[in-house]
N, C-alpha and C. Protein backbone atom coordinates (compact mmCIF):
# COMPACT_ATOMS: atom_id res chain seq x y z
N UNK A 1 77.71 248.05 144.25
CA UNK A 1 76.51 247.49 144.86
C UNK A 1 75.56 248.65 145.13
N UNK A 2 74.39 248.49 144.90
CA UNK A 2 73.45 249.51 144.96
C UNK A 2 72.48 249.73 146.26
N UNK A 3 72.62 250.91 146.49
CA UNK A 3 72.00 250.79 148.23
C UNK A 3 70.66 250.76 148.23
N UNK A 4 70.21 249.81 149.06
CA UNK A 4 68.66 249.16 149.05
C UNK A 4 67.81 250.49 150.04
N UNK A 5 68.52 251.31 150.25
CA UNK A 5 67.90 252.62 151.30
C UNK A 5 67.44 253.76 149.62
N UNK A 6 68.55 254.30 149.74
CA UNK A 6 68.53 255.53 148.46
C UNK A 6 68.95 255.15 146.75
N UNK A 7 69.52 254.08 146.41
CA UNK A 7 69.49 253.56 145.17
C UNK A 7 70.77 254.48 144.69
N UNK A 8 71.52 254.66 145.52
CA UNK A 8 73.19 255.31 145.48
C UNK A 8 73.38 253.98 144.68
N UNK A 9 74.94 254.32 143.91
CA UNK A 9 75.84 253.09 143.13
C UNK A 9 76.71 253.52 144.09
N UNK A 10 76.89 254.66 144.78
CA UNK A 10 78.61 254.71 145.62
C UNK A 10 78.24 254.00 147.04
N UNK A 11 78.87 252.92 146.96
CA UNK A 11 79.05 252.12 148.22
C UNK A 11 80.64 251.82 148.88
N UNK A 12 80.65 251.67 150.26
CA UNK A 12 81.99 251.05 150.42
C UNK A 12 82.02 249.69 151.00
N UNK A 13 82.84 249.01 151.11
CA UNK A 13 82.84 247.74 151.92
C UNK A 13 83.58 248.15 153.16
N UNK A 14 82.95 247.94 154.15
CA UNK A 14 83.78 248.24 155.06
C UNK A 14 84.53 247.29 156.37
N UNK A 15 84.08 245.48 155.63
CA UNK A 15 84.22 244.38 156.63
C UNK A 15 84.45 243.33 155.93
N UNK A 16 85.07 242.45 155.25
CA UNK A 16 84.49 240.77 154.48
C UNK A 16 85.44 239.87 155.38
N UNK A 17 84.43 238.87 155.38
CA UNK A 17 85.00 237.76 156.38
C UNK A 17 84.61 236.49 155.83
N UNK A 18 84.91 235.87 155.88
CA UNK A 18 84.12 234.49 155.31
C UNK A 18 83.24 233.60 156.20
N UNK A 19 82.14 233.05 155.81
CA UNK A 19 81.29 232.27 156.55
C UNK A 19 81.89 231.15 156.99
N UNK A 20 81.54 230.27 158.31
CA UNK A 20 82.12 228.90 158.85
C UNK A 20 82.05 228.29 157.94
N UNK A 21 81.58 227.93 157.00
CA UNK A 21 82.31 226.59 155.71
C UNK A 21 83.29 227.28 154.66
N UNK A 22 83.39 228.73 155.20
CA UNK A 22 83.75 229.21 153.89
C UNK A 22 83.53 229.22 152.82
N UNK A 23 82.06 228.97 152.56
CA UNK A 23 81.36 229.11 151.35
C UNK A 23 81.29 230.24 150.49
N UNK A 24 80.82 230.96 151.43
CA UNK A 24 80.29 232.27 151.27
C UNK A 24 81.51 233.62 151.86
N UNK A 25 81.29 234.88 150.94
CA UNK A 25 82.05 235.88 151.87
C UNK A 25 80.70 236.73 152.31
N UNK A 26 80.94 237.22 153.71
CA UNK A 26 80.13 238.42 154.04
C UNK A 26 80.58 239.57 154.04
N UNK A 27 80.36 240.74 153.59
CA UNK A 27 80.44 242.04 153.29
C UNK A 27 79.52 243.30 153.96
N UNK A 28 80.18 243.83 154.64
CA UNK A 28 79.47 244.67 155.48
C UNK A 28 79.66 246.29 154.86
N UNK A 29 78.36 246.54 154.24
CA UNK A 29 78.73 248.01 152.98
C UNK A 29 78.36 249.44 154.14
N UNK A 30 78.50 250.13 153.32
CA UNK A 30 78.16 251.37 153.99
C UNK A 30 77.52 252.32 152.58
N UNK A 31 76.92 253.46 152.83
CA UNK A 31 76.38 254.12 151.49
C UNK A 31 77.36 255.49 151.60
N UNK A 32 77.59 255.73 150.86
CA UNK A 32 78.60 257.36 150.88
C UNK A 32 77.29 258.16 151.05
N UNK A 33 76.02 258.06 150.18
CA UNK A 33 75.28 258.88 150.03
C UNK A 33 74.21 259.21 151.26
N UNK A 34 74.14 258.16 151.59
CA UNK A 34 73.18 258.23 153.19
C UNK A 34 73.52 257.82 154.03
N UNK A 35 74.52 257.13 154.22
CA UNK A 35 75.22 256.46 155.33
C UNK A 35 74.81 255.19 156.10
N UNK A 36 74.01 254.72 154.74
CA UNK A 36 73.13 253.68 155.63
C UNK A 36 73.89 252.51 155.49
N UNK A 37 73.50 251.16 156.50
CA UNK A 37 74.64 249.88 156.86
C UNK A 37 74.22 248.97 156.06
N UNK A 38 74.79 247.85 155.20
CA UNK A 38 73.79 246.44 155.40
C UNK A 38 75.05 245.76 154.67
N UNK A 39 74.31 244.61 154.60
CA UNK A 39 75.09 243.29 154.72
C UNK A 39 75.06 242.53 153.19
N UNK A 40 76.12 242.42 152.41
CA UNK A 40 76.06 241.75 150.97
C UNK A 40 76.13 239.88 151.28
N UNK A 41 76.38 238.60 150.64
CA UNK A 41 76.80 237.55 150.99
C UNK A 41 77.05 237.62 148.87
N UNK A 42 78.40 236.68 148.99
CA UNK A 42 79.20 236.43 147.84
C UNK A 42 79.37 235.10 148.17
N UNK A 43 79.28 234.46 146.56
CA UNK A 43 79.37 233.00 146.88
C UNK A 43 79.88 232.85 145.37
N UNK A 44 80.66 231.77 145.19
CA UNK A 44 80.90 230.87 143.53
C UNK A 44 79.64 230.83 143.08
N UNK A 45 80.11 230.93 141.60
CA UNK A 45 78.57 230.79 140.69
C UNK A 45 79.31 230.01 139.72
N UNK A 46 79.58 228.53 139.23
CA UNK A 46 80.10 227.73 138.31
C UNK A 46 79.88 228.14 137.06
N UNK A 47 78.62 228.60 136.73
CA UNK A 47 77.74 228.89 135.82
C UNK A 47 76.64 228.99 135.55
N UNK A 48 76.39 229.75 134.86
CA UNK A 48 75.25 230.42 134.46
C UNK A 48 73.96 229.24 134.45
N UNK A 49 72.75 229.34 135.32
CA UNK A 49 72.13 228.50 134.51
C UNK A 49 70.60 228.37 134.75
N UNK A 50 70.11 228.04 133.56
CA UNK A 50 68.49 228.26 133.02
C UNK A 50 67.86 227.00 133.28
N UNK A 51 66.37 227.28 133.70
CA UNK A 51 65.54 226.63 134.42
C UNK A 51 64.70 226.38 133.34
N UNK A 52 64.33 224.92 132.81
CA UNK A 52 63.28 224.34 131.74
C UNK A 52 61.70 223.88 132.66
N UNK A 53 60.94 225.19 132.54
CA UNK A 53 59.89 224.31 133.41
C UNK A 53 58.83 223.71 132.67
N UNK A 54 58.06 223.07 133.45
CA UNK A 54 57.16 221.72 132.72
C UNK A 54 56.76 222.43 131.32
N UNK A 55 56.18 223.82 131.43
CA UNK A 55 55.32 224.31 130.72
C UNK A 55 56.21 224.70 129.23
N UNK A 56 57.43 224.24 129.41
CA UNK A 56 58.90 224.89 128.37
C UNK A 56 59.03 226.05 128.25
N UNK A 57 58.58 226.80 129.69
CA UNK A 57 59.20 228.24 129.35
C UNK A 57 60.82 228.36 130.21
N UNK A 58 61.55 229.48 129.79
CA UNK A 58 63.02 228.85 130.41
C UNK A 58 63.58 230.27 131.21
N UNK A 59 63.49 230.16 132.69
CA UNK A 59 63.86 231.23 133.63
C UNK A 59 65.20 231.11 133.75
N UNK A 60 65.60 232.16 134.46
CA UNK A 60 67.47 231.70 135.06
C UNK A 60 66.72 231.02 136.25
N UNK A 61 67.90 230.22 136.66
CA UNK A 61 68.06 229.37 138.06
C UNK A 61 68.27 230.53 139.38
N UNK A 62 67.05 230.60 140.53
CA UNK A 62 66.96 230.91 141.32
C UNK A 62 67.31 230.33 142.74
N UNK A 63 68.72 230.73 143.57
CA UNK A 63 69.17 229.82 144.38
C UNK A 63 68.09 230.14 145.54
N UNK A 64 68.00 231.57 145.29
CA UNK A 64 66.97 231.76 146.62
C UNK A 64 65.38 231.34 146.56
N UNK A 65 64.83 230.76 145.60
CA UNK A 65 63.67 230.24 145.25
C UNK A 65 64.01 228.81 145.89
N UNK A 66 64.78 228.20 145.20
CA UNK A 66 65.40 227.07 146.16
C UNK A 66 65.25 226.51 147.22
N UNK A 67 66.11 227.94 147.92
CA UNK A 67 65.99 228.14 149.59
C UNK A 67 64.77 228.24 150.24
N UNK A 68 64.25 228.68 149.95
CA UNK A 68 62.86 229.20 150.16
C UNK A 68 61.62 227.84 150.61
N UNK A 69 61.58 226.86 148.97
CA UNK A 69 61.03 225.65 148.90
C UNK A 69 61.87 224.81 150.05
N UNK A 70 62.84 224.34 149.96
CA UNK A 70 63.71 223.39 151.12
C UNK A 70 62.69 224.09 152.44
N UNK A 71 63.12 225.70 152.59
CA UNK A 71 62.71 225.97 154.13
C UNK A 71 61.15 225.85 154.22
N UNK A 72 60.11 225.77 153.62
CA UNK A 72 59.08 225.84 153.54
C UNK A 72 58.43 224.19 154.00
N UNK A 73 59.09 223.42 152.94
CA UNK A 73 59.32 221.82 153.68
C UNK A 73 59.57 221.09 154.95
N UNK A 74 60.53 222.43 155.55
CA UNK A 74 61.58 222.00 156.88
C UNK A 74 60.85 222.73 158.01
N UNK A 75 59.60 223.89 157.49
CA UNK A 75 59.02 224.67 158.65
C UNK A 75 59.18 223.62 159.55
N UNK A 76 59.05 224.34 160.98
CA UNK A 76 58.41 223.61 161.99
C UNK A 76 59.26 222.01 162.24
N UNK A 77 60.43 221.54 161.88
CA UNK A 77 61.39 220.56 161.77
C UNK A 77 62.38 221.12 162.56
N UNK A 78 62.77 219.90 163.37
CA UNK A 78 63.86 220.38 164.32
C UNK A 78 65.38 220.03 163.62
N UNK A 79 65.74 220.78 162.56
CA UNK A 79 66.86 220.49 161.47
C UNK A 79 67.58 222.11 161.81
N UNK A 80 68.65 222.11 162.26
CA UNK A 80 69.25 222.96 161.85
C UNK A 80 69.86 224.11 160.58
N UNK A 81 70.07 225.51 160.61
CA UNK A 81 69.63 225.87 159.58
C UNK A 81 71.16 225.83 159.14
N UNK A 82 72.43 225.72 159.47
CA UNK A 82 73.28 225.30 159.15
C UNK A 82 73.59 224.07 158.23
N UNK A 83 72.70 222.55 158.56
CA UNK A 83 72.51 221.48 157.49
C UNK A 83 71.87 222.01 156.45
N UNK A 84 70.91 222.89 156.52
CA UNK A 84 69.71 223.40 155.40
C UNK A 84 70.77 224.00 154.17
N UNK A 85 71.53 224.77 154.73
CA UNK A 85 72.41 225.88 153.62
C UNK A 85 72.85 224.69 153.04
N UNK A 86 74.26 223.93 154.33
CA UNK A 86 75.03 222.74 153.58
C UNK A 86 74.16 222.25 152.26
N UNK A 87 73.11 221.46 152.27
CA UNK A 87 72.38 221.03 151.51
C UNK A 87 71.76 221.80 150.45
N UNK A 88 71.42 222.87 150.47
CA UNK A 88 71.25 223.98 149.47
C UNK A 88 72.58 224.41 148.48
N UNK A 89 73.27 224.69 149.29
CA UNK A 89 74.63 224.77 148.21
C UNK A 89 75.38 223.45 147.95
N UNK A 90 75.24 222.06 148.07
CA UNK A 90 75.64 220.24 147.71
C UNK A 90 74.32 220.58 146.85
N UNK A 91 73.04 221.05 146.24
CA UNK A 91 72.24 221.09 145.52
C UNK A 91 72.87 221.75 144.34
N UNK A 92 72.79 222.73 144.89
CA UNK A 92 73.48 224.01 143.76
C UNK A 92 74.43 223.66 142.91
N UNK A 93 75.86 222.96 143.77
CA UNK A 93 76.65 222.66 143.28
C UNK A 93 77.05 221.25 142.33
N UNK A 94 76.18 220.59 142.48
CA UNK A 94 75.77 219.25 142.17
C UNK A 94 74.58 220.00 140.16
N UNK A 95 74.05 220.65 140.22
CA UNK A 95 73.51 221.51 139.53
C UNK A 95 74.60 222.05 138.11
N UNK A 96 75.37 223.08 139.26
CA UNK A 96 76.08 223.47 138.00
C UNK A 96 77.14 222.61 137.62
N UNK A 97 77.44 221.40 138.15
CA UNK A 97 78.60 220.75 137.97
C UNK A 97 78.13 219.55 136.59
N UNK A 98 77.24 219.38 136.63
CA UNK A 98 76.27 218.43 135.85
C UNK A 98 76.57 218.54 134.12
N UNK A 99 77.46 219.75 133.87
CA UNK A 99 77.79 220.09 132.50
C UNK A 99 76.71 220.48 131.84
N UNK A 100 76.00 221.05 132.22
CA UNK A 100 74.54 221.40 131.32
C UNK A 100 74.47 222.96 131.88
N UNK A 101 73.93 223.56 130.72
CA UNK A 101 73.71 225.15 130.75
C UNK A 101 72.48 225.48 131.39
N UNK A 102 71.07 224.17 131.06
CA UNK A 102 70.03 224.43 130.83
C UNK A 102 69.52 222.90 131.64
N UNK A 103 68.49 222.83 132.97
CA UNK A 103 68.35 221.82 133.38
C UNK A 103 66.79 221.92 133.49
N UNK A 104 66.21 221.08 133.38
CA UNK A 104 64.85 220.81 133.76
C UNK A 104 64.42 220.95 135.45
N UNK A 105 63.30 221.45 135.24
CA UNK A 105 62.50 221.41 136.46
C UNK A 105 62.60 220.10 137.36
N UNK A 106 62.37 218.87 136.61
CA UNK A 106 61.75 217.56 137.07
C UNK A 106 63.10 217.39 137.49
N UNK A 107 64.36 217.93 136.70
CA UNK A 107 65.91 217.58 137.58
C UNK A 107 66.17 217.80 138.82
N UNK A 108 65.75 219.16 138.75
CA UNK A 108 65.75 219.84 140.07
C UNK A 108 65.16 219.31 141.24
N UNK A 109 63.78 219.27 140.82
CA UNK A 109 62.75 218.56 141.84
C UNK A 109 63.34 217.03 142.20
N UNK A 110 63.67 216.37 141.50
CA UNK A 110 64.69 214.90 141.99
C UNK A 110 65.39 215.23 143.10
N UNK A 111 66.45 215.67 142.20
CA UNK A 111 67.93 215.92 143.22
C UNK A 111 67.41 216.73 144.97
N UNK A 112 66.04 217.79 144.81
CA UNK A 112 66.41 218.10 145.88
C UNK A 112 65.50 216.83 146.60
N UNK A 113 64.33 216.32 146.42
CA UNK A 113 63.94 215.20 147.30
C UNK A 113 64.79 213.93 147.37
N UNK A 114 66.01 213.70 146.48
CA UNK A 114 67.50 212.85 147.23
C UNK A 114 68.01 213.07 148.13
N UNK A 115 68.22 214.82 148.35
CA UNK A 115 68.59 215.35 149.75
C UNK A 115 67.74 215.24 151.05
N UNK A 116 66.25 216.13 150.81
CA UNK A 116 65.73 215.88 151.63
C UNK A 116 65.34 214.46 152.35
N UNK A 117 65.45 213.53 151.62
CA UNK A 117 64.95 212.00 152.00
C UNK A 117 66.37 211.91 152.99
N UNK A 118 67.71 212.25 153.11
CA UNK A 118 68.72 212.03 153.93
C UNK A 118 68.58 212.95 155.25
N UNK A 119 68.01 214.07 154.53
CA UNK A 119 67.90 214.81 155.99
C UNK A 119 67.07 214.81 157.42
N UNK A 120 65.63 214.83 156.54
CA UNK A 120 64.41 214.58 157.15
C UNK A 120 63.20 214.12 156.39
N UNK A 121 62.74 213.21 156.76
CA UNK A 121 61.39 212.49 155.97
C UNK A 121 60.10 212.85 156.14
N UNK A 122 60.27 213.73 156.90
CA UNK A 122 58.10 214.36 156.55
C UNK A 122 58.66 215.78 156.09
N UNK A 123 60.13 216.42 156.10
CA UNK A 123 60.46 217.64 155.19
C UNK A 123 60.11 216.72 152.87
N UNK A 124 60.78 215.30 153.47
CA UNK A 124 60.71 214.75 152.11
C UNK A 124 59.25 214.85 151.77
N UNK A 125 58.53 213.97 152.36
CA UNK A 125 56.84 213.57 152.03
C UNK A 125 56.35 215.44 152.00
N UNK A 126 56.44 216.21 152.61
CA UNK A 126 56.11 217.67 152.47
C UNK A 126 56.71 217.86 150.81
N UNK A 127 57.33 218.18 150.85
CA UNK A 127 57.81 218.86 149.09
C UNK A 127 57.54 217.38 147.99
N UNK A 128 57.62 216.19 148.77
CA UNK A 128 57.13 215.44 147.43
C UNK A 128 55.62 215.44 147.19
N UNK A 129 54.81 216.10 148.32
CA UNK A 129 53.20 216.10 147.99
C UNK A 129 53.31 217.18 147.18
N UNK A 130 54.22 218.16 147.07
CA UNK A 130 53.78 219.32 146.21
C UNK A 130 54.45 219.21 144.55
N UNK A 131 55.70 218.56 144.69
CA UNK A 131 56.56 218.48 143.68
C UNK A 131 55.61 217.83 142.61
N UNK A 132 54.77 216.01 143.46
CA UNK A 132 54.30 215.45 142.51
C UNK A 132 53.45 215.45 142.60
N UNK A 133 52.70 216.94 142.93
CA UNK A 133 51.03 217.08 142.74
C UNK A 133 50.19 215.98 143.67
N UNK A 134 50.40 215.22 144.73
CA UNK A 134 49.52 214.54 145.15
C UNK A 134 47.52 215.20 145.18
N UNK A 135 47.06 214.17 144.94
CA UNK A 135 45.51 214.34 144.75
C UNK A 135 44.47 213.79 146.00
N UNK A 136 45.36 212.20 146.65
CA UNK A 136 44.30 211.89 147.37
C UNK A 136 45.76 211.24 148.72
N UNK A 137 45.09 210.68 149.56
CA UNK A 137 45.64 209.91 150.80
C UNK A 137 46.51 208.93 150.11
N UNK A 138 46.65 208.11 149.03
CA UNK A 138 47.18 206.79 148.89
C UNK A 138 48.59 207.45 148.19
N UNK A 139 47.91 208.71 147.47
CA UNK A 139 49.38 208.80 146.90
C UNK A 139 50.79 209.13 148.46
N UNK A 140 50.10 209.89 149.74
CA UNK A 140 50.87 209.80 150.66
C UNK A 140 51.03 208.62 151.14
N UNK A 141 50.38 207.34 151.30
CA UNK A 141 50.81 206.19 151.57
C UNK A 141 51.54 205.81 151.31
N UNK A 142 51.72 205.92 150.01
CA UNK A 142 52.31 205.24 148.67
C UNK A 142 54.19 205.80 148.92
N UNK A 143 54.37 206.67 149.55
CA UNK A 143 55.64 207.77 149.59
C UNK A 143 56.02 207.01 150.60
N UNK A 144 54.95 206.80 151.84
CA UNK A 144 55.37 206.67 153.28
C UNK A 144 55.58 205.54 153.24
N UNK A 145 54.96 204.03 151.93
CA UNK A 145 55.33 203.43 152.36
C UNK A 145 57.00 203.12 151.81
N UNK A 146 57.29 203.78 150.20
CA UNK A 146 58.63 203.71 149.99
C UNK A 146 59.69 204.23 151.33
N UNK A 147 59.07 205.09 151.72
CA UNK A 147 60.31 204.87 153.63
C UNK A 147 59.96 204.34 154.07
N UNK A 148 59.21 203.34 155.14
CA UNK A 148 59.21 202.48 155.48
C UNK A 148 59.94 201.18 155.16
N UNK A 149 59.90 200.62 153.82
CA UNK A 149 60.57 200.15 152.81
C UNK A 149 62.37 199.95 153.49
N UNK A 150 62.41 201.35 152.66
CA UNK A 150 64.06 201.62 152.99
C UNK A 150 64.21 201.45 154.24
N UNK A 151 63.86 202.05 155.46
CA UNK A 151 64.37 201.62 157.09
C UNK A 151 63.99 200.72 156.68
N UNK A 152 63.42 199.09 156.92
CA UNK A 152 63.54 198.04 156.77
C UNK A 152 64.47 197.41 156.36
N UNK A 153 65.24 198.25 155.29
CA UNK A 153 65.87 197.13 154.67
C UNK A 153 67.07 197.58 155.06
N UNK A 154 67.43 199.27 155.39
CA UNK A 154 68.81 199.37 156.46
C UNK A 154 68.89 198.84 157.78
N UNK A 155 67.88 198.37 158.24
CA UNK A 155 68.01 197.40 159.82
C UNK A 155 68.46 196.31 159.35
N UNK A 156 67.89 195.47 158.18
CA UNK A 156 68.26 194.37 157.84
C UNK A 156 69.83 194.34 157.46
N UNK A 157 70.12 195.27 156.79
CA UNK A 157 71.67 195.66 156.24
C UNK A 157 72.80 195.49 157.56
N UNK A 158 72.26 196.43 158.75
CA UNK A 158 72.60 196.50 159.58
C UNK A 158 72.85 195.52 160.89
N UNK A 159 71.90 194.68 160.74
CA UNK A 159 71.66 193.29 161.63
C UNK A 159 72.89 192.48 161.19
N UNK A 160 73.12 192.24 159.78
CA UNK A 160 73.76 191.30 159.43
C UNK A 160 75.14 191.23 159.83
């Protein structure tokens, strides 16, 4: 691992523990060369995999670009950042499990507004104004009123 201080390759580990879901390991390095501290995170990678965007040019899959969009949605949402990861890696993993090397943008953009619609609904209506380009007020109507919709029809589910 390469030290983000002096750009040493000689590092040591000097801690790994695993995160509360055990998703992830944390790694606490040290630099031989400067002695400086910091912190790695290790996680499963199923496989390799490439991002088809609208325009057909084809990136690798960025988990932390990901992360980033979800948290950007969730600013200012009283959601814990513990559900956020959960849901970031049930994304991820849902992703590489799909048997495909190579997934589209518009895949991506689905699956994560399936999540967000369970978690929180103005984090959903936030990333679906951006995902699907909204232009004017109706297309947010139009979102708000598909939830509305759904609670309706889980009270009704629920009444019975």
């Amino acid at each position: 691992m390469r030290c983000p201080n002096c750009n040493s390759l000689d590092t040591q580990v000097k801690d790994s523990r695993p995160t509360e879901d055990s998703s992830v390991i944390r790694r606490r390095r040290i630099c031989v060369a400067c002695n400086f501290r910091f912190t790695t995170f290790e996680r499963v990678q199923l496989r390799e995999l490439t991002v088809i965007k609208r325009n057909g040019r084809r990136v690798p899959f960025d988990r932390d670009k990901l992360m980033r969009s979800v948290q950007i949605s969730l600013r200012k949402r009283p959601v814990e950042p513990e559900r956020v990861e959960k849901m970031v890696s049930a994304i991820v993993r849902e992703l590489e499990t799909s048997g495909e090397a190579e997934i589209s943008s518009e895949v991506i953009g689905e699956t994560v507004m399936e999540h967000l619609r369970t978690l929180d609904d103005v984090a959903y209506v936030r990333f679906a104004s951006v995902y699907r380009n909204f232009r004017e007020a109706k297309d947010f109507a139009d979102v708000l009123g598909e939830l509305s919709g759904e609670e309706e029809a889980r009270l009704a589910a629920i009444r019975k």
